[in-house]
PDB file of N, CA and C in Angstrom:
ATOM      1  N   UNK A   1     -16.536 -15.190  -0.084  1.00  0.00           N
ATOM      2  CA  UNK A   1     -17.807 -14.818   0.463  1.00  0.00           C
ATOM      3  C   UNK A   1     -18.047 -13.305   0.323  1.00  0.00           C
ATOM      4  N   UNK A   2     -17.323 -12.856   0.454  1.00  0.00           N
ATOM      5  CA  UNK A   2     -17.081 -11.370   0.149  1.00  0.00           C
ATOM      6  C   UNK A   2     -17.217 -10.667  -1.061  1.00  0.00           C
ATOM      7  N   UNK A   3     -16.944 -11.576  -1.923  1.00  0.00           N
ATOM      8  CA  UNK A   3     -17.302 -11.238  -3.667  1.00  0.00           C
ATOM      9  C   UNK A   3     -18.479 -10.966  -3.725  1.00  0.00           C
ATOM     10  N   UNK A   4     -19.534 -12.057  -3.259  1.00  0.00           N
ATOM     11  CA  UNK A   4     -20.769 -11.802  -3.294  1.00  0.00           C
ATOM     12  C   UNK A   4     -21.582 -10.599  -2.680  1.00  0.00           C
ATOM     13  N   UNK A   5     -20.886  -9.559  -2.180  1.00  0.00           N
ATOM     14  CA  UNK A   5     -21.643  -8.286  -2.050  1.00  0.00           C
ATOM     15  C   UNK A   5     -20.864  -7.173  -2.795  1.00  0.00           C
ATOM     16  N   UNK A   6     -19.796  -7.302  -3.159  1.00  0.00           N
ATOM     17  CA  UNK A   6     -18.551  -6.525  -3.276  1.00  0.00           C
ATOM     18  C   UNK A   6     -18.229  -6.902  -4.788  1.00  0.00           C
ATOM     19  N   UNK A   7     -17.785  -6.239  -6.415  1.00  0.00           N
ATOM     20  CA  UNK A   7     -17.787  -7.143  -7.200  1.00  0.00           C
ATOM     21  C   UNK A   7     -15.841  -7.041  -7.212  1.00  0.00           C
ATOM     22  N   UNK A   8     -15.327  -6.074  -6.036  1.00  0.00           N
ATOM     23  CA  UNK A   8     -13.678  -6.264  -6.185  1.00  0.00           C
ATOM     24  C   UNK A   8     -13.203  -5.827  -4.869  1.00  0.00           C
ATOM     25  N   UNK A   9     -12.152  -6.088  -3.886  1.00  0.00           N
ATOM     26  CA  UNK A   9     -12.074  -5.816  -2.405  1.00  0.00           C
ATOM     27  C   UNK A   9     -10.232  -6.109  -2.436  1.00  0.00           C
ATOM     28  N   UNK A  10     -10.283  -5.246  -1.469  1.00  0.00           N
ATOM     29  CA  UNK A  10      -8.499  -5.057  -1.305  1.00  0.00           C
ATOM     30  C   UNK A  10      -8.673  -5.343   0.523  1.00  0.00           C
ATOM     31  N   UNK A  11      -7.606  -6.307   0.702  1.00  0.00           N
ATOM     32  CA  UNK A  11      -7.271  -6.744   2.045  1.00  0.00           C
ATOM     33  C   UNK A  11      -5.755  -6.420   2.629  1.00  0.00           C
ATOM     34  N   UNK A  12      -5.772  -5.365   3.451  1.00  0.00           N
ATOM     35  CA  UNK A  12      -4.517  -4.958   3.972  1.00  0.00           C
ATOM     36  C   UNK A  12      -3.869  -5.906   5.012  1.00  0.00           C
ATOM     37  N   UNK A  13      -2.852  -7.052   4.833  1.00  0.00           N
ATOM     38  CA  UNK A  13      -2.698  -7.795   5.619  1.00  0.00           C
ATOM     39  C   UNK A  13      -1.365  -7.659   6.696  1.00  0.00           C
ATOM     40  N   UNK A  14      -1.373  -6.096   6.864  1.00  0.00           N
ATOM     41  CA  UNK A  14       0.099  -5.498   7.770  1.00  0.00           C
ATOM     42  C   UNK A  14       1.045  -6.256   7.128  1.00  0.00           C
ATOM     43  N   UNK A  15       1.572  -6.354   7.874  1.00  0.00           N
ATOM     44  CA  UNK A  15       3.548  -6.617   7.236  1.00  0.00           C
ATOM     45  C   UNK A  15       3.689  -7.180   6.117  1.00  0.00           C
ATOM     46  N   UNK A  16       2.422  -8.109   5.758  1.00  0.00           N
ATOM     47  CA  UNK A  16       2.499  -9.434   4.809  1.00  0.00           C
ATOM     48  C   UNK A  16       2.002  -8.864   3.562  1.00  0.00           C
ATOM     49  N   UNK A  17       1.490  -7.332   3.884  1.00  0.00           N
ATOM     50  CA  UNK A  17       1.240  -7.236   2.311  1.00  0.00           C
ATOM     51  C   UNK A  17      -0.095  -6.847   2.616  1.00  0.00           C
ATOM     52  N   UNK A  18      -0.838  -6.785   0.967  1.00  0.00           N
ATOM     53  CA  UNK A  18      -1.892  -6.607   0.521  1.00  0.00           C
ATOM     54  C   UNK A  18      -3.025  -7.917  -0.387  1.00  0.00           C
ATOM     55  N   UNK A  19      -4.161  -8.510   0.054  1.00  0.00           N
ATOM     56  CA  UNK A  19      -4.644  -8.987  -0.987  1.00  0.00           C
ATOM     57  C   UNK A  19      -5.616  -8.414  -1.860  1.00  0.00           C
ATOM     58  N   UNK A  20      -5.967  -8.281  -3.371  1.00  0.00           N
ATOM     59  CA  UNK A  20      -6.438  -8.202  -4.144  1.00  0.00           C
ATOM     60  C   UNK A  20      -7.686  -9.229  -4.633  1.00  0.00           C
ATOM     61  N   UNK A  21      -9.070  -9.270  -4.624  1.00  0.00           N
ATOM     62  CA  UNK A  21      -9.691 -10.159  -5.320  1.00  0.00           C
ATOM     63  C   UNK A  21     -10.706  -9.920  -6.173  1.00  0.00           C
ATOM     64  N   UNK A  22     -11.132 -10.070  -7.226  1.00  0.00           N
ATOM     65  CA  UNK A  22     -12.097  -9.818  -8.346  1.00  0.00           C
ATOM     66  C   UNK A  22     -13.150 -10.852  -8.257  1.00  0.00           C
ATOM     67  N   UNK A  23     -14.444 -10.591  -8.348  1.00  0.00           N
ATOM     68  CA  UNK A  23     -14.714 -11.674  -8.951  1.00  0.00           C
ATOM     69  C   UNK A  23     -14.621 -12.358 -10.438  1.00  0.00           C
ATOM     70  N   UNK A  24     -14.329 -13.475 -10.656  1.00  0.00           N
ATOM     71  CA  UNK A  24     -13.652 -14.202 -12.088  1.00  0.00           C
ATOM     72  C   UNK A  24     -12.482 -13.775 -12.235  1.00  0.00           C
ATOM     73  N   UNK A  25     -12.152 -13.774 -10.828  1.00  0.00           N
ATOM     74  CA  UNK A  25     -10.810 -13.125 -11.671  1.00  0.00           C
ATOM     75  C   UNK A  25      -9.814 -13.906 -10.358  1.00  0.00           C
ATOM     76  N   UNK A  26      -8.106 -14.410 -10.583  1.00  0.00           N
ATOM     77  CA  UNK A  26      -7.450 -15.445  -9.603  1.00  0.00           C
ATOM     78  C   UNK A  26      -7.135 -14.018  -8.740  1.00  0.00           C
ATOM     79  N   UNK A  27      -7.095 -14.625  -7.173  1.00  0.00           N
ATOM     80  CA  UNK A  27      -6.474 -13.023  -6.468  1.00  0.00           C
ATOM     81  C   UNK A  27      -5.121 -13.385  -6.459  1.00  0.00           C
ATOM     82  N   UNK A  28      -5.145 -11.667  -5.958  1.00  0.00           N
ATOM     83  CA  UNK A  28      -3.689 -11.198  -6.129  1.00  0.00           C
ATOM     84  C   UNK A  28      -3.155 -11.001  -4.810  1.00  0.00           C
ATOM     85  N   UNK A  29      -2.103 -11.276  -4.437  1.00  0.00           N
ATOM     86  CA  UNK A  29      -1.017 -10.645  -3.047  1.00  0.00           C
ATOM     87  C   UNK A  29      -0.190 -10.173  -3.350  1.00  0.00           C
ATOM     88  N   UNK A  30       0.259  -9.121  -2.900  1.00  0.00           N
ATOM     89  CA  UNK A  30       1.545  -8.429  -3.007  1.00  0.00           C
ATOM     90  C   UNK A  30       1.990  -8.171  -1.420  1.00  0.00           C
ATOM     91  N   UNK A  31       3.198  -8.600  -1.637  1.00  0.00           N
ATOM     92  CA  UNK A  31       4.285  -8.666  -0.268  1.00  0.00           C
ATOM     93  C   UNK A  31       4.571  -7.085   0.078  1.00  0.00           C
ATOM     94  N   UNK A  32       4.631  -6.470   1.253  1.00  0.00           N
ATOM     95  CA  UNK A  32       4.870  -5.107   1.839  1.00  0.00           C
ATOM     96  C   UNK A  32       6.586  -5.341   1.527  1.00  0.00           C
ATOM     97  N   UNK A  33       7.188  -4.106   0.830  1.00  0.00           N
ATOM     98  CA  UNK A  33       8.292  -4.185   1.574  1.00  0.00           C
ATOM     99  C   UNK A  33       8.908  -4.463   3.413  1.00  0.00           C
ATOM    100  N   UNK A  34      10.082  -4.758   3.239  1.00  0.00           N
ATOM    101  CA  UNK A  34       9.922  -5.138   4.806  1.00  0.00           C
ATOM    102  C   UNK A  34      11.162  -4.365   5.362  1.00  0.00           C
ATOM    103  N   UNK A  35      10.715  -3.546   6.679  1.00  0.00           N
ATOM    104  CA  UNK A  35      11.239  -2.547   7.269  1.00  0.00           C
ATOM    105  C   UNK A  35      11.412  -2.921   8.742  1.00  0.00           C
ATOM    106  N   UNK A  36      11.768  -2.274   9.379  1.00  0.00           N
ATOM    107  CA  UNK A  36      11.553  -2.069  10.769  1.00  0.00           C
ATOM    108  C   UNK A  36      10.802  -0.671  11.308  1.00  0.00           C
ATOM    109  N   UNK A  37       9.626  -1.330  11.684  1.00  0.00           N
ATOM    110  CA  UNK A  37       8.174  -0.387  12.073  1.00  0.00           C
ATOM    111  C   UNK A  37       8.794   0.245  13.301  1.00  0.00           C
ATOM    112  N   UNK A  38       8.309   1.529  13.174  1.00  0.00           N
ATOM    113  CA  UNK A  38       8.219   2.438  14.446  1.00  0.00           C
ATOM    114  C   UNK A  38       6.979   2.839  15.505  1.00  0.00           C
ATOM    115  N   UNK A  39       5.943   2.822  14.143  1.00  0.00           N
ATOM    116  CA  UNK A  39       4.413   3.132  14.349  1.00  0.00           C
ATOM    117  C   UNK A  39       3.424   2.715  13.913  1.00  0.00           C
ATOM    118  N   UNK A  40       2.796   1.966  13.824  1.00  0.00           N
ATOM    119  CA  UNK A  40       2.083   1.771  12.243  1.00  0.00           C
ATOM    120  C   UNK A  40       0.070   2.509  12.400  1.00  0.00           C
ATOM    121  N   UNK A  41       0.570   3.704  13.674  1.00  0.00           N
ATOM    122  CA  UNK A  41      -0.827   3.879  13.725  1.00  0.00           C
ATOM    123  C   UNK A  41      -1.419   4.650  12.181  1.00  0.00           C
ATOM    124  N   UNK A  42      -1.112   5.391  11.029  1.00  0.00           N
ATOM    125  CA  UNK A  42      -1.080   5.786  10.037  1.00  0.00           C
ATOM    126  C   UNK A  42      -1.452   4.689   8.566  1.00  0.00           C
ATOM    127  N   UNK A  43      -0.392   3.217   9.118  1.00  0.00           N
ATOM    128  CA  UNK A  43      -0.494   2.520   7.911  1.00  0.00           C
ATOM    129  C   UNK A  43      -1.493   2.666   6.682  1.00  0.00           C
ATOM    130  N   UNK A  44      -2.814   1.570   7.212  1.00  0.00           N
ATOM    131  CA  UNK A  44      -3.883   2.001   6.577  1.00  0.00           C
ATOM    132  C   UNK A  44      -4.327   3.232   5.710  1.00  0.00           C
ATOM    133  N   UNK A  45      -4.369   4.193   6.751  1.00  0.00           N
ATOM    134  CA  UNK A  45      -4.650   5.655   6.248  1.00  0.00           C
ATOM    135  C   UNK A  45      -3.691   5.462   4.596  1.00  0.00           C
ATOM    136  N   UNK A  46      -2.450   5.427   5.264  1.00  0.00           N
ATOM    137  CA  UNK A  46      -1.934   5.824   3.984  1.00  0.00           C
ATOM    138  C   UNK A  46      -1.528   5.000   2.575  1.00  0.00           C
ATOM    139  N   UNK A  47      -1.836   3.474   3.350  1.00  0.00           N
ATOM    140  CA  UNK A  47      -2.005   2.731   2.540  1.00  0.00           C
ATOM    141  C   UNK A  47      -3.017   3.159   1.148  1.00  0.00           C
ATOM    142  N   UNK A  48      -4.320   3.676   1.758  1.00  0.00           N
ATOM    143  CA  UNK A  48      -5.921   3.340   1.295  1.00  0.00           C
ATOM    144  C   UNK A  48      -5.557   4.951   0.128  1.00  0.00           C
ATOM    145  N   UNK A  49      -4.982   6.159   1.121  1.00  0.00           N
ATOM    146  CA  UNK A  49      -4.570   7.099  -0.052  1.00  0.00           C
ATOM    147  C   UNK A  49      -3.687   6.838  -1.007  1.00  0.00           C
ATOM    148  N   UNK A  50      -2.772   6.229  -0.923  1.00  0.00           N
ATOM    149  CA  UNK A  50      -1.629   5.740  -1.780  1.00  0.00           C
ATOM    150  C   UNK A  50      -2.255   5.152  -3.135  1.00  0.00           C
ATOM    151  N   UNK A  51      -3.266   4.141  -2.465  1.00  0.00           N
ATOM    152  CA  UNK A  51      -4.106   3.660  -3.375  1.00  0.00           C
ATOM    153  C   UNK A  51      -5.193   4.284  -4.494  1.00  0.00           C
ATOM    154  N   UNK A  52      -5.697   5.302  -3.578  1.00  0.00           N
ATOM    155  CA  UNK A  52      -6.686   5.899  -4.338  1.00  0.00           C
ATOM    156  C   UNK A  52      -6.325   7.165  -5.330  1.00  0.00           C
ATOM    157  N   UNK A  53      -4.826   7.347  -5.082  1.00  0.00           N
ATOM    158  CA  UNK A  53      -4.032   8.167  -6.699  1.00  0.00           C
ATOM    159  C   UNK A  53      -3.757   7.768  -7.479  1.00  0.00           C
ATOM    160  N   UNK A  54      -3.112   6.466  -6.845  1.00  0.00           N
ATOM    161  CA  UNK A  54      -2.890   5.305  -8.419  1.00  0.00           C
ATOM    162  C   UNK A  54      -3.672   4.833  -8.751  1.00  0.00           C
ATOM    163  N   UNK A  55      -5.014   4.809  -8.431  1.00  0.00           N
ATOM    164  CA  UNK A  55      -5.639   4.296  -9.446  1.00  0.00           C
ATOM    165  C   UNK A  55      -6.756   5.332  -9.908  1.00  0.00           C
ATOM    166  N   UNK A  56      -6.913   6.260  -9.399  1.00  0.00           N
ATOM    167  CA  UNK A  56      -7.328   7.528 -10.117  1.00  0.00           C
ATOM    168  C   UNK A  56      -6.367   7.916 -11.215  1.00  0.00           C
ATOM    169  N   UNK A  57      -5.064   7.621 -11.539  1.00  0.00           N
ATOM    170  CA  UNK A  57      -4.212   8.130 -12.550  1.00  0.00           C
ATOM    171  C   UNK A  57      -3.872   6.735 -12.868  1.00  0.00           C
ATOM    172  N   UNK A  58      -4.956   5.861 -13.212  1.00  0.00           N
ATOM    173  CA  UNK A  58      -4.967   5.070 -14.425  1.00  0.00           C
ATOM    174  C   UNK A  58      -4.158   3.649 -13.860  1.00  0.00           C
ATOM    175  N   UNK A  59      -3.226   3.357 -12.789  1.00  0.00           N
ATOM    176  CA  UNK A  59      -2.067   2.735 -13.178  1.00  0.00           C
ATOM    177  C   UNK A  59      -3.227   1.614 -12.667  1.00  0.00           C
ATOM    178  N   UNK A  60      -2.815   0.025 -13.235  1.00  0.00           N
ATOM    179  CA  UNK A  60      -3.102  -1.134 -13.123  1.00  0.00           C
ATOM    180  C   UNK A  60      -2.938  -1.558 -11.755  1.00  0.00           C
ATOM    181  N   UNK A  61      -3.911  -1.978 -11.447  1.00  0.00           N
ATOM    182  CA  UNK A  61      -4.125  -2.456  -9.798  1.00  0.00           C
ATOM    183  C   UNK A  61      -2.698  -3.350  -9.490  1.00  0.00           C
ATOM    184  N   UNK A  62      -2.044  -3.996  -9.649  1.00  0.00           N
ATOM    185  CA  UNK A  62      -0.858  -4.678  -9.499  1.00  0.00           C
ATOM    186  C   UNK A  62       0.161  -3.925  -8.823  1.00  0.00           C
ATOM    187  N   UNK A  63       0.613  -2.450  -9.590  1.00  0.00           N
ATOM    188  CA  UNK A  63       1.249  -1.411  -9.480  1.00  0.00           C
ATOM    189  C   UNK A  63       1.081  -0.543  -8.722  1.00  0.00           C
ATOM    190  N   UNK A  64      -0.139  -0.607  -8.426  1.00  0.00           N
ATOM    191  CA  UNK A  64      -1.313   0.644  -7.407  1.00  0.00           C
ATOM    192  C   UNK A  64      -1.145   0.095  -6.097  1.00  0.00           C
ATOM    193  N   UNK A  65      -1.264  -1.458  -6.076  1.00  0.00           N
ATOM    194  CA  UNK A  65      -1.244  -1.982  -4.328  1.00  0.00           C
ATOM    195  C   UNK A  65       0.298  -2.158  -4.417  1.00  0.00           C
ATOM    196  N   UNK A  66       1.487  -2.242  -5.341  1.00  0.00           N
ATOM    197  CA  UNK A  66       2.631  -1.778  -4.969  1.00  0.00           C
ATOM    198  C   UNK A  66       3.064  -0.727  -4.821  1.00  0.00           C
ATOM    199  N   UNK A  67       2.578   0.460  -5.357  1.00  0.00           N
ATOM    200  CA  UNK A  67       3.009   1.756  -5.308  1.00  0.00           C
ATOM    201  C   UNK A  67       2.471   2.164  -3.251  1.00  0.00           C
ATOM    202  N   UNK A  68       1.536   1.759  -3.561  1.00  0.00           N
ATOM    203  CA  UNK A  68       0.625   2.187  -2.047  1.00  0.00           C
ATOM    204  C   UNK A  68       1.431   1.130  -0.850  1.00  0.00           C
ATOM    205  N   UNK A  69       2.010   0.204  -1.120  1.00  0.00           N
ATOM    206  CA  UNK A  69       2.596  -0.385   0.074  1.00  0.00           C
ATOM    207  C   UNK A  69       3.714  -0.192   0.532  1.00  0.00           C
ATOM    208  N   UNK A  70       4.415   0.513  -0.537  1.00  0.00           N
ATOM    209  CA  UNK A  70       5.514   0.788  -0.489  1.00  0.00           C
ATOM    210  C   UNK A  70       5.277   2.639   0.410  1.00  0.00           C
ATOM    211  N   UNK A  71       4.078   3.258  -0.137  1.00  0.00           N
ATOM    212  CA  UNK A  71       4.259   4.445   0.912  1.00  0.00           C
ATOM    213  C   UNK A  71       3.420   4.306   2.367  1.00  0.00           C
ATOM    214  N   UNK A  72       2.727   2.892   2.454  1.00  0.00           N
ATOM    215  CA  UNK A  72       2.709   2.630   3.913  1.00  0.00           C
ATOM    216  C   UNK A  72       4.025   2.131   4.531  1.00  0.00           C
ATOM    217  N   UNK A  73       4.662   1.489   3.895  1.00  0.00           N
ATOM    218  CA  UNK A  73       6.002   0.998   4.391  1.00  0.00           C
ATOM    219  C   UNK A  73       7.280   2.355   4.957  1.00  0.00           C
ATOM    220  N   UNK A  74       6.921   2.901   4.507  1.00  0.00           N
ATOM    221  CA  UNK A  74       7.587   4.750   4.926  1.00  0.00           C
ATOM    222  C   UNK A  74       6.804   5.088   6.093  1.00  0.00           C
ATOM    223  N   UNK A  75       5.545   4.973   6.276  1.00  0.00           N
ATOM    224  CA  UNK A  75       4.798   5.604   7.000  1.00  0.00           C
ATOM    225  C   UNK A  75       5.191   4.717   8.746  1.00  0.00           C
ATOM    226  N   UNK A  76       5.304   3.471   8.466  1.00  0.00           N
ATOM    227  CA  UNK A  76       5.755   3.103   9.546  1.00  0.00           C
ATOM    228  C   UNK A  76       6.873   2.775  10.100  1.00  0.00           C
ATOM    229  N   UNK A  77       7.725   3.710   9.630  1.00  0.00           N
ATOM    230  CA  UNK A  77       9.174   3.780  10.008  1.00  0.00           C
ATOM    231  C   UNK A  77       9.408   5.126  10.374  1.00  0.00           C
ATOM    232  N   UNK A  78       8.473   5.777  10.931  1.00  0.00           N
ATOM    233  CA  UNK A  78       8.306   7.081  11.435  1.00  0.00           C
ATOM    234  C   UNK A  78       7.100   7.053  12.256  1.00  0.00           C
ATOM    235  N   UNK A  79       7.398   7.990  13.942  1.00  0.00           N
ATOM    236  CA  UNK A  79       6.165   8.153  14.611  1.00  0.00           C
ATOM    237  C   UNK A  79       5.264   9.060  14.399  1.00  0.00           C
ATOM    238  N   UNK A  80       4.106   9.066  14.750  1.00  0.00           N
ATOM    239  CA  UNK A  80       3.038   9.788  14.445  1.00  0.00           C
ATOM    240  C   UNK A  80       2.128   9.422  13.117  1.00  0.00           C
ATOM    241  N   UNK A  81       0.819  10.081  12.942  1.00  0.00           N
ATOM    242  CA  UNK A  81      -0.353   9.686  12.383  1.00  0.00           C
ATOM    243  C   UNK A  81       0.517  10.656  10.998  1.00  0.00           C
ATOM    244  N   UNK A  82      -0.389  11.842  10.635  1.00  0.00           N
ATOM    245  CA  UNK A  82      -0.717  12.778  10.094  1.00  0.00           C
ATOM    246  C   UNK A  82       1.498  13.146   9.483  1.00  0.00           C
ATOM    247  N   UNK A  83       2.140  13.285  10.584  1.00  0.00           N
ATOM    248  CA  UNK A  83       3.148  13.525  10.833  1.00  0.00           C
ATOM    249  C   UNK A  83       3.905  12.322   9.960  1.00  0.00           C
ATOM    250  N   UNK A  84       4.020  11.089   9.782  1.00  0.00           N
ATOM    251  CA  UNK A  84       4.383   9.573   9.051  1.00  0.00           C
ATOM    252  C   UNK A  84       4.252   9.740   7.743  1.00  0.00           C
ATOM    253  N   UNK A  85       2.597  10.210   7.195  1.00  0.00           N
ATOM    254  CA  UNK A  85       2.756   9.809   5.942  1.00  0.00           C
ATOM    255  C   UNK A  85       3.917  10.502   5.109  1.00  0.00           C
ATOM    256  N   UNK A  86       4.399   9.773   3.727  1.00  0.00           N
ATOM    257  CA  UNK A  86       5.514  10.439   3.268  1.00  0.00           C
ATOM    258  C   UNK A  86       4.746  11.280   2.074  1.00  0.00           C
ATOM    259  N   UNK A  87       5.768  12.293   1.173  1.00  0.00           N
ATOM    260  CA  UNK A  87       5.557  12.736   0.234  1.00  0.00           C
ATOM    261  C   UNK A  87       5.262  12.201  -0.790  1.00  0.00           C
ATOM    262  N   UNK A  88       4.853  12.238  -1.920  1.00  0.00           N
ATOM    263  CA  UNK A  88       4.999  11.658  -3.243  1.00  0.00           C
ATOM    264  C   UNK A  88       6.496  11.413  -3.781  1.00  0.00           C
ATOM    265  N   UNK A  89       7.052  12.711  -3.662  1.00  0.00           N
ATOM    266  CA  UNK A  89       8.638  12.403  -3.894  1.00  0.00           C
ATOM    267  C   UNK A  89       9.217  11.521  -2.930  1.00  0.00           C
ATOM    268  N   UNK A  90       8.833  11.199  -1.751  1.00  0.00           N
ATOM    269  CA  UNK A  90       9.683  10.356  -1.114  1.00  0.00           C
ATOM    270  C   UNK A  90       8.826   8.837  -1.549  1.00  0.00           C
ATOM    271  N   UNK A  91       8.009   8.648  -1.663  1.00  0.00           N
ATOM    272  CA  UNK A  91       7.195   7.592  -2.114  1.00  0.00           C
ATOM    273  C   UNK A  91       7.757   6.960  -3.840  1.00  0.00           C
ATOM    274  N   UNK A  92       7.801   7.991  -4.650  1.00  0.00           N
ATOM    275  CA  UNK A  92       8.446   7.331  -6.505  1.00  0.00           C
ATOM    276  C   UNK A  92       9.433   6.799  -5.316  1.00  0.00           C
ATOM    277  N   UNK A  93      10.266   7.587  -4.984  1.00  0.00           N
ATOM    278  CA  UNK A  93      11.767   7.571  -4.734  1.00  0.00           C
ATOM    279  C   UNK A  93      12.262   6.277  -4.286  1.00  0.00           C
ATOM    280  N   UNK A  94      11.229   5.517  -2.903  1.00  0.00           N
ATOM    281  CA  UNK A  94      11.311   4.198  -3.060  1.00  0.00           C
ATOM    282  C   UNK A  94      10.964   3.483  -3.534  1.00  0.00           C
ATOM    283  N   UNK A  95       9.569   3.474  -4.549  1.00  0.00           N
ATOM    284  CA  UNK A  95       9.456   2.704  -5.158  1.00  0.00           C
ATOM    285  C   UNK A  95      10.571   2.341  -6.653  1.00  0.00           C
ATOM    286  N   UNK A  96      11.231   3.469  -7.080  1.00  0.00           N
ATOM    287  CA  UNK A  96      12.524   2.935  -7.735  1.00  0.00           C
ATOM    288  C   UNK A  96      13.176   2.250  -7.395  1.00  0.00           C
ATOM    289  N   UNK A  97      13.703   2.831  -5.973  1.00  0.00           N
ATOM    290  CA  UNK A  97      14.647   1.972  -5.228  1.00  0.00           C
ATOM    291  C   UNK A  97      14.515   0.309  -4.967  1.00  0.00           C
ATOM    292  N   UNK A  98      12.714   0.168  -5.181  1.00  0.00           N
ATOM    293  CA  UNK A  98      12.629  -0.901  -5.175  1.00  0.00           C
ATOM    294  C   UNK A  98      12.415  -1.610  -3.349  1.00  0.00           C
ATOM    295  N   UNK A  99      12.737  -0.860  -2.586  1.00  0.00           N
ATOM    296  CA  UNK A  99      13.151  -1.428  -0.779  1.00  0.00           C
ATOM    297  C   UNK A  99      11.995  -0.763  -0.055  1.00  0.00           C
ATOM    298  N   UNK A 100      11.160  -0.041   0.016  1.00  0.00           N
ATOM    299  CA  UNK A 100      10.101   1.155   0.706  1.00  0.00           C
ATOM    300  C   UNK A 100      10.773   1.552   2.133  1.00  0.00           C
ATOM    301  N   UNK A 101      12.422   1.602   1.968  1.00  0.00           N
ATOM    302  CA  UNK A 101      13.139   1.800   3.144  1.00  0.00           C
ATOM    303  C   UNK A 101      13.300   3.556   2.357  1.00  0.00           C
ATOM    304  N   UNK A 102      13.507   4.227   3.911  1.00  0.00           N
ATOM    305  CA  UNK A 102      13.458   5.758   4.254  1.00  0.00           C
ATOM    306  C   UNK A 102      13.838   6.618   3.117  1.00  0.00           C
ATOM    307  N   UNK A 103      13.891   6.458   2.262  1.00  0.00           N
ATOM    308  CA  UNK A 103      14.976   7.970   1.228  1.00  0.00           C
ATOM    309  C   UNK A 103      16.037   8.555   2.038  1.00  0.00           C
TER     310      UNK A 103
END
């Protein structure tokens, strides 16, 4: 229902991830890494920035809502807003690692 005003929409579904949907196009979910939350007043925030570098620097939406969940997944394993989000270097760093657990 949402397609119809929107022609592409990203759904932050906390712990469970992110959905992806296009129209004509099958959606996508991607699973959050899974941590033990401290805070998650930040998530979002840093979810939505996470997002909006990777895909300003080109990378394929697939990669972009993994790159970005993985630095909300940092963000809520630390208290505070502003204070949570992580670096870029701490952000590659887990996403190599593959876990979006602390560096």
């Amino acid at each position: 229902m949402l397609l119809r005003a929107v022609p592409e929409v990203v759904i932050t579904l906390g712990a469970a991830g992110s959905l992806y949907a296009a129209r004509g196009r099958e959606p996508l979910t991607v699973p959050a890494p899974r941590v033990r939350a401290v805070d998650t007043t930040a998530a979002g925030d840093t979810f939505v920035g996470a997002l909006a570098v990777a895909l300003g620097e080109g990378r394929p939406v697939p990669e972009a809502l993994r790159w970005a969940s993985v630095a909300a997944s940092l963000s809520v394993q630390r208290a505070g807003a502003q204070s949570s989000m992580p670096t870029r270097t701490e952000t590659d760093a887990a996403a190599l690692a593959g876990d979006g657990a602390t560096p």
